[in-house]
Protein backbone atom coordinates (compact mmCIF):
# COMPACT_ATOMS: atom_id res chain seq x y z
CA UNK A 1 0.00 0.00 0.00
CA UNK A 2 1.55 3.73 -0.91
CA UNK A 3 1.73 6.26 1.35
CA UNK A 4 -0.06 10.04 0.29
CA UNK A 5 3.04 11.11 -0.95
CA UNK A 6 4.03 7.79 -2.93
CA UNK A 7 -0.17 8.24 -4.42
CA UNK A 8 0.51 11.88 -5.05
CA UNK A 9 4.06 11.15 -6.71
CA UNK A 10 1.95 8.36 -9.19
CA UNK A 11 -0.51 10.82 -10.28
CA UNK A 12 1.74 13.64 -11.49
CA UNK A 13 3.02 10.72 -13.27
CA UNK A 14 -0.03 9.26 -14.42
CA UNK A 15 -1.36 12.94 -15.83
CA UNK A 16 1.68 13.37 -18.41
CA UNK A 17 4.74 14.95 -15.77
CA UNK A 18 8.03 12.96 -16.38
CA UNK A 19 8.76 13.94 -12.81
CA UNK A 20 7.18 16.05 -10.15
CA UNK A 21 10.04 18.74 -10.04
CA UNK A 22 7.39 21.46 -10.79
CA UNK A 23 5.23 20.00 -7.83
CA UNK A 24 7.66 20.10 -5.32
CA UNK A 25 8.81 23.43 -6.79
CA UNK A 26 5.24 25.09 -6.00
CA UNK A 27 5.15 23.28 -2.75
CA UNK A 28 8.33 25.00 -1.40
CA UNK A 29 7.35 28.31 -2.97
CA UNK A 30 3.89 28.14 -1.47
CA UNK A 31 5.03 27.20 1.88
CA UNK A 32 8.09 29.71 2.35
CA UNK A 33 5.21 32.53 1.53
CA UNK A 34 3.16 31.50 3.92
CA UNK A 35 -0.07 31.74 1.81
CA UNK A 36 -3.70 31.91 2.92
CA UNK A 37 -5.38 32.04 -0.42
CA UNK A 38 -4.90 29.88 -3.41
CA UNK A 39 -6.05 30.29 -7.06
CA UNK A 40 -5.47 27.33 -9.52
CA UNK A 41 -6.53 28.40 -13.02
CA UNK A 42 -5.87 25.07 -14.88
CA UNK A 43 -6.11 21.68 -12.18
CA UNK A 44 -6.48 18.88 -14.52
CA UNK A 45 -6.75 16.14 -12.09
CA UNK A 46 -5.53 17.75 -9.30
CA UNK A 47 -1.47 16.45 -9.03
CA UNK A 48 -0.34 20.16 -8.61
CA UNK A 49 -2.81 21.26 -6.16
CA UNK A 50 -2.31 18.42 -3.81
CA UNK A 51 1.50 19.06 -3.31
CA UNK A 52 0.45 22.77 -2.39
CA UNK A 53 -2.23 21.34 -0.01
CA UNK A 54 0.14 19.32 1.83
CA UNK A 55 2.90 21.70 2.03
CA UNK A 56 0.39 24.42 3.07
CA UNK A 57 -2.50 22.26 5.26
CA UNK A 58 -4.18 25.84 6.68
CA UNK A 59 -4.30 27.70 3.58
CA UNK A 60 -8.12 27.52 1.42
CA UNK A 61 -7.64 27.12 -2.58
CA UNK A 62 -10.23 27.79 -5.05
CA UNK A 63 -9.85 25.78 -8.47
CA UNK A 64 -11.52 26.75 -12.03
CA UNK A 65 -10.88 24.93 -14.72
CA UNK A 66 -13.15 23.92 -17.97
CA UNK A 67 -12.13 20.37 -17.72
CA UNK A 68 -10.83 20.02 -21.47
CA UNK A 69 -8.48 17.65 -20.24
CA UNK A 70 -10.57 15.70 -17.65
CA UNK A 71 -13.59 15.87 -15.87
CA UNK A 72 -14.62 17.48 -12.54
CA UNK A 73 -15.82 13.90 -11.16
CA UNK A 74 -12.15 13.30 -11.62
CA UNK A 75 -11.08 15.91 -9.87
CA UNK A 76 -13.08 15.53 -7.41
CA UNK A 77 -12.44 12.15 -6.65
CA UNK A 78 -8.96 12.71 -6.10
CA UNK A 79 -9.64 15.64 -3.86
CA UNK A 80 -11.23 13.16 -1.61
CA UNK A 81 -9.22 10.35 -2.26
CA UNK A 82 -5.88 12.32 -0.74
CA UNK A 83 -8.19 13.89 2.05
CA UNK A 84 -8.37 17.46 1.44
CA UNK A 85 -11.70 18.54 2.14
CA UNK A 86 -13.95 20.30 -0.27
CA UNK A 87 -16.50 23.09 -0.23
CA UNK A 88 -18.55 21.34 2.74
CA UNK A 89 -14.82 21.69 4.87
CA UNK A 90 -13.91 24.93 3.37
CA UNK A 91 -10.50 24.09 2.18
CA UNK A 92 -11.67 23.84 -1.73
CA UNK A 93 -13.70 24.37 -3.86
CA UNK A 94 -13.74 23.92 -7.75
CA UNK A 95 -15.56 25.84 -10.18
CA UNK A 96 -16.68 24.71 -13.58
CA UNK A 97 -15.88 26.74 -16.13
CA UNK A 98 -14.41 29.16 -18.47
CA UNK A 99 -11.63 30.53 -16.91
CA UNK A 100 -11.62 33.99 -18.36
CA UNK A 101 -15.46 34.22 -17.38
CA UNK A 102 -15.22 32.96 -13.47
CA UNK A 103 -11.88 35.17 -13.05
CA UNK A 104 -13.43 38.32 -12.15
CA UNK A 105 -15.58 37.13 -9.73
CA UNK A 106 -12.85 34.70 -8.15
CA UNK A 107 -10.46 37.42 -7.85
CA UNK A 108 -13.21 39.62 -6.03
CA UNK A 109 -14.83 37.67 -3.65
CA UNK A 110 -11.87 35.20 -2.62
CA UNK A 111 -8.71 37.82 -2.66
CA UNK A 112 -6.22 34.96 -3.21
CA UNK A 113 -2.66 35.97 -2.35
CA UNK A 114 -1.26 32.96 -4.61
CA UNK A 115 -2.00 32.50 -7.98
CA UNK A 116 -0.90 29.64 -10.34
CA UNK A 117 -2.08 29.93 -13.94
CA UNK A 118 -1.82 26.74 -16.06
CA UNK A 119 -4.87 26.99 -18.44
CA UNK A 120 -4.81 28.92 -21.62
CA UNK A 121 -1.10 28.75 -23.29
CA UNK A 122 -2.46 31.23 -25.91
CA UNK A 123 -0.55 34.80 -25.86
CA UNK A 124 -3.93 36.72 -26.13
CA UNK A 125 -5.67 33.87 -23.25
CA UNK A 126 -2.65 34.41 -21.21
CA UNK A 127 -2.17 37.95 -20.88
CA UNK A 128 -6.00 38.46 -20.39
CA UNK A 129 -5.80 35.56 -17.00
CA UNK A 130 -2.57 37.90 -16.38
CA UNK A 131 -4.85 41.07 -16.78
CA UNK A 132 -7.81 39.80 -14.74
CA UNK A 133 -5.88 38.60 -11.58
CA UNK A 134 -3.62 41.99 -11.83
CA UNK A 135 -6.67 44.73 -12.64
CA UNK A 136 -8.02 43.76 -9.02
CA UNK A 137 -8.00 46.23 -5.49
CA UNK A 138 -5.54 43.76 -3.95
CA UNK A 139 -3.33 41.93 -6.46
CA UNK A 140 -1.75 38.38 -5.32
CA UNK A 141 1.52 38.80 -4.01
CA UNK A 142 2.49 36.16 -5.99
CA UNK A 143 1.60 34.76 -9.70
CA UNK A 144 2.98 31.84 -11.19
CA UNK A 145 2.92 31.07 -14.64
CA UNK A 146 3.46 27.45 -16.13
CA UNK A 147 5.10 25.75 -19.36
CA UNK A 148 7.47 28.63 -19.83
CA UNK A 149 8.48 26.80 -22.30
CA UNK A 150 5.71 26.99 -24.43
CA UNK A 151 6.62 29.98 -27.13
CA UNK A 152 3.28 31.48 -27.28
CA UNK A 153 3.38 31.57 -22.72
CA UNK A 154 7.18 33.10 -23.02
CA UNK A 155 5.64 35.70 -25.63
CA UNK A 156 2.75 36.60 -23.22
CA UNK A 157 5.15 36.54 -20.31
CA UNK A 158 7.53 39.28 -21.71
CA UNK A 159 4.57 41.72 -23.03
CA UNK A 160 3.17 41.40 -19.51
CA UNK A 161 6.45 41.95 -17.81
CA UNK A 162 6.88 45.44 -19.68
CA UNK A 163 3.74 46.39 -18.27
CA UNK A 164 3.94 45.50 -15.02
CA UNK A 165 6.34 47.20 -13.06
CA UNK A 166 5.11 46.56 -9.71
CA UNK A 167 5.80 42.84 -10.20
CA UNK A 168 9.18 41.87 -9.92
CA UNK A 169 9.75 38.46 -12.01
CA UNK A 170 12.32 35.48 -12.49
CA UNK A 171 11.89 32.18 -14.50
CA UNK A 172 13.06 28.69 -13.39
CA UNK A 173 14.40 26.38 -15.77
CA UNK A 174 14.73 23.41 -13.10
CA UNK A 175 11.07 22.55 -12.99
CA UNK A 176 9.67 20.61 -15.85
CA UNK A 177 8.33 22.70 -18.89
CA UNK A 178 10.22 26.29 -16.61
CA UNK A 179 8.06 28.58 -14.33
CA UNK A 180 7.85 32.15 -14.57
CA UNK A 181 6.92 33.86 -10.75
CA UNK A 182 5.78 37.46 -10.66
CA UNK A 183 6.27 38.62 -7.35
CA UNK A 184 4.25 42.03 -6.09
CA UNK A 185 7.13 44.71 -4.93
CA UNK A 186 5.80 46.03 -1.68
CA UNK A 187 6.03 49.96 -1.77
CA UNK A 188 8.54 51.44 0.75
């Protein structure tokens, strides 16, 4: 029988990761920020979100995705199968849909201070997610973009960089498919 972490390790797996370097990468960047509020744009099945779960056990995360690539029941499942409880337990809950539709409201009412967008890897979807979560009273502190590698994400990640000078920004090339992470420059 596998422990959570041995289950958790076989799902990035199973859901197309040839390692879980990016996991453990927004795990330790999660949990060294202390974050209260989490916004996945993008879950898929979940592998991602249950690393920053377990690395952060207080912190609530809200989830949208349009479930191109699987199916809420899916994700759903797993949330229960790895014991992190949903909407009844306040910890998560997953909306249905279109990401650039639900943003607004997301960003309103739930004020995450952690945002991880792995959805649209269009330049034009991309910098409108990056608009959305940035065109807000209170801005996450920290954004963090996925599949760097992608050249249509790296072209949306440079036009949004030269408008966005309150975000300071670095990309890692040691997680699977690089990262880019905005971070918010606090005014002195």
């Amino acid at each position: 029988m596998m422990n959570k972490k041995d289950e958790m390790r076989a799902l990035a797996l199973e859901v197309g990761y040839p390692d879980t370097s990016y996991h453990e990468f927004l795990a330790e960047l999660t949990a060294s920020k202390n974050i209260v509020r989490y916004l996945e744009v993008g879950a898929h099945k979940g592998s991602t979100l249950f690393y920053v779960l377990d690395a952060n056990p207080d912190c609530q995360a809200y989830v949208i995705d349009d479930f191109q690539l699987s199916t809420f029941d899916e994700l759903w499942a797993n949330i229960k199968r790895f014991d992190f409880p949903g909407p009844s337990y306040s910890q998560v809950a997953v909306c249905e849909g279109n990401d650039l539709d639900e943003l607004p409201r997301v960003m309103e009412n739930f004020k995450p201070d952690f945002v991880h967008l792995d959805a649209d890897h269009t330049s034009g979807g991309l910098l409108a997610e990056l608009a959305l979560v940035t065109k807000v009273p209170y801005p996450p502190k920290t954004i963090v973009v996925h599949d760097v590698i992608d050249p249509c994400v790296g072209d949306a990640i440079e036009q949004f960089s030269k408008t966005k000078s309150n975000y300071r920004w670095w990309v890692t090339t040691q997680v699977f498919n690089h990262a880019a992470v905005f971070e918010l420059e606090v005014e002195k």
